[in-house]
Protein backbone atom coordinates (compact mmCIF):
# COMPACT_ATOMS: atom_id res chain seq x y z
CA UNK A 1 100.12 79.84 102.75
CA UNK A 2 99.19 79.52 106.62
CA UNK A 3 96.35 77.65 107.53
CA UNK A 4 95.79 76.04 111.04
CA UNK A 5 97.57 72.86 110.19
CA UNK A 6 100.57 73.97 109.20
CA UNK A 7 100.21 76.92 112.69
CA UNK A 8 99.52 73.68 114.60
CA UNK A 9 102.66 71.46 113.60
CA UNK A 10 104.63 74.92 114.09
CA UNK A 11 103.06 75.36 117.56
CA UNK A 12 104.03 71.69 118.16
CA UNK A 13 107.37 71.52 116.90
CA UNK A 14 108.74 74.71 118.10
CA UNK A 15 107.90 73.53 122.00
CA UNK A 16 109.44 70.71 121.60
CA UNK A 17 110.97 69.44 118.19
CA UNK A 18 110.65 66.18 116.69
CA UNK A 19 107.24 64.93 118.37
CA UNK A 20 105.35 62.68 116.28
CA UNK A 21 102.02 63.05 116.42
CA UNK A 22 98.34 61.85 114.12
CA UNK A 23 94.75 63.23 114.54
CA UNK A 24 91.74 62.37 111.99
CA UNK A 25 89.54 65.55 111.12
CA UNK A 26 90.43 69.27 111.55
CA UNK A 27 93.15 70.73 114.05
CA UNK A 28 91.98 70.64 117.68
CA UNK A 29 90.73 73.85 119.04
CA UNK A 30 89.58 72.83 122.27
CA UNK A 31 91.11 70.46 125.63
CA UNK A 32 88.92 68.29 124.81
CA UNK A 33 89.57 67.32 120.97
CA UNK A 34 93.64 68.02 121.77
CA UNK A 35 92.92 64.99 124.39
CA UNK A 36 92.12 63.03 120.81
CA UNK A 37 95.71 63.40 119.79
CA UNK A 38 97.27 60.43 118.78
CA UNK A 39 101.13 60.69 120.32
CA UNK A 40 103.74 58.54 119.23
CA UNK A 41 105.02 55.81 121.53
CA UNK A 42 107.21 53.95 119.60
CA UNK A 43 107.01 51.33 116.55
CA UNK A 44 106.25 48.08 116.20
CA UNK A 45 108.06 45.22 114.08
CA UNK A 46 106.39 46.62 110.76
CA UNK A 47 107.20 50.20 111.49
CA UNK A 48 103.92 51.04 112.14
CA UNK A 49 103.43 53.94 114.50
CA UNK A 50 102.24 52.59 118.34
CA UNK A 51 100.83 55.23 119.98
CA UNK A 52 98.33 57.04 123.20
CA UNK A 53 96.58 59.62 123.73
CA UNK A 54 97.87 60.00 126.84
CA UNK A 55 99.91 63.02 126.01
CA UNK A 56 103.51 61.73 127.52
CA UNK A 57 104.76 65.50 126.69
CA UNK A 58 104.70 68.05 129.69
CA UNK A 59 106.17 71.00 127.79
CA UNK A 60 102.85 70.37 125.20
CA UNK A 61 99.73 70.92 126.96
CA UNK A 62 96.97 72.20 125.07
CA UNK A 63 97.57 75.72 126.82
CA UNK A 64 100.69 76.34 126.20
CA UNK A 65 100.27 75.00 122.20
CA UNK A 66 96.97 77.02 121.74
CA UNK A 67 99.13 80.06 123.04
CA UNK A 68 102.15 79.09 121.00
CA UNK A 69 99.36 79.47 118.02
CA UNK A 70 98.39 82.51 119.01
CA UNK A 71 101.58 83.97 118.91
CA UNK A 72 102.73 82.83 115.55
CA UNK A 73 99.33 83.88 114.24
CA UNK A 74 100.27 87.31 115.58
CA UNK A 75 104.06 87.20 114.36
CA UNK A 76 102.08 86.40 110.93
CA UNK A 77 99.53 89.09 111.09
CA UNK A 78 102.51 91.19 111.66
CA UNK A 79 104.74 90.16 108.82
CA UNK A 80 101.95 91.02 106.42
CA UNK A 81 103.77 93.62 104.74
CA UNK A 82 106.94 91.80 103.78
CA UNK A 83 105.09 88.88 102.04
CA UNK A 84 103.22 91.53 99.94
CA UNK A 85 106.68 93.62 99.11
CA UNK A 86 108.14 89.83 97.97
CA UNK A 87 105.94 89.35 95.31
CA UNK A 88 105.73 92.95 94.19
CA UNK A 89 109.84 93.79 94.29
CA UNK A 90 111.61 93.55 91.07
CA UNK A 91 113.42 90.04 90.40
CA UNK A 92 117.48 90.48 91.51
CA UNK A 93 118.68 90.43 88.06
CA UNK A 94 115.77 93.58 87.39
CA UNK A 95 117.15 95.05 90.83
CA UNK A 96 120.98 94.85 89.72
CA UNK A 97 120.62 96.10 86.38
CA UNK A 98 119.02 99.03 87.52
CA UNK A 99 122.09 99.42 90.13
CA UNK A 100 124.02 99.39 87.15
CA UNK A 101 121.87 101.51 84.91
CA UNK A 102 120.61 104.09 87.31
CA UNK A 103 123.14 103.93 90.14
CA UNK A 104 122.42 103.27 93.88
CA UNK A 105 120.22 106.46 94.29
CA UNK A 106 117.61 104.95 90.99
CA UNK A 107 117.51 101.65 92.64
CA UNK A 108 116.64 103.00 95.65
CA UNK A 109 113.62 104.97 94.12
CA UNK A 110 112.50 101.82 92.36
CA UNK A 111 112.29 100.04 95.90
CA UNK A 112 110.80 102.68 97.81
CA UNK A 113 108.06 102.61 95.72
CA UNK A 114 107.35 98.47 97.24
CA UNK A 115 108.10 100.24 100.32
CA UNK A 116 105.83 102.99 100.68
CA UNK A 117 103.14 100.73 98.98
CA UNK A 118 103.52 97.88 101.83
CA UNK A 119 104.73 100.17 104.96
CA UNK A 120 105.62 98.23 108.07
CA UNK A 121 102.70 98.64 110.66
């Protein structure tokens, strides 16, 4: 499932990877509740997190996140098609036996069904 949290920590991580990071309520859509992010400083004796939210991170400004979010959300959109095919395609062991039953050319009717069904856009 995608939902803006996980889209967030994606946006996050794939600009620059392990950042620790906390914020209390729903994921920032603005500057201004980004500015709220709590970003990890260091730890203190107990292991607890220390932290500022003075983002020390150039590469992750809320412009180039919120774009970064964008763009998966696209490359999501997109990708539509596959996730329905996945759940509709017959298991492997359905798949191979009807290789073996029906030969290459059945198999590939069976599939093309999933295929014409879910069409990439």
């Amino acid at each position: 499932m995608w939902n803006d949290k996980i889209k967030f920590a994606k946006a996050i991580s794939t600009l620059k990877d392990s950042t620790e990071y906390s914020y209390s309520g729903a994921v920032p859509t603005d500057v201004e509740e980004y500015k709220k992010i709590n970003w990890k400083t260091g730890e203190d004796a107990d292991g607890s997190m220390i932290s500022t939210t003075t983002n020390p991170h150039s590469e992750l400004t809320w412009e180039k996140v919120s774009i970064k979010m964008t763009e998966l959300q696209t490359e999501y959109d997109n990708n539509d098609y596959q996730r329905n095919r996945k759940v509709e395609y017959p298991s492997i062991v359905d798949q191979l036996d009807d290789i073996y039953h029906n030969g290459i050319d059945g198999w590939k009717a069976t599939i093309k069904v999933t295929k014409d069904k879910h069409p990439k856009s």
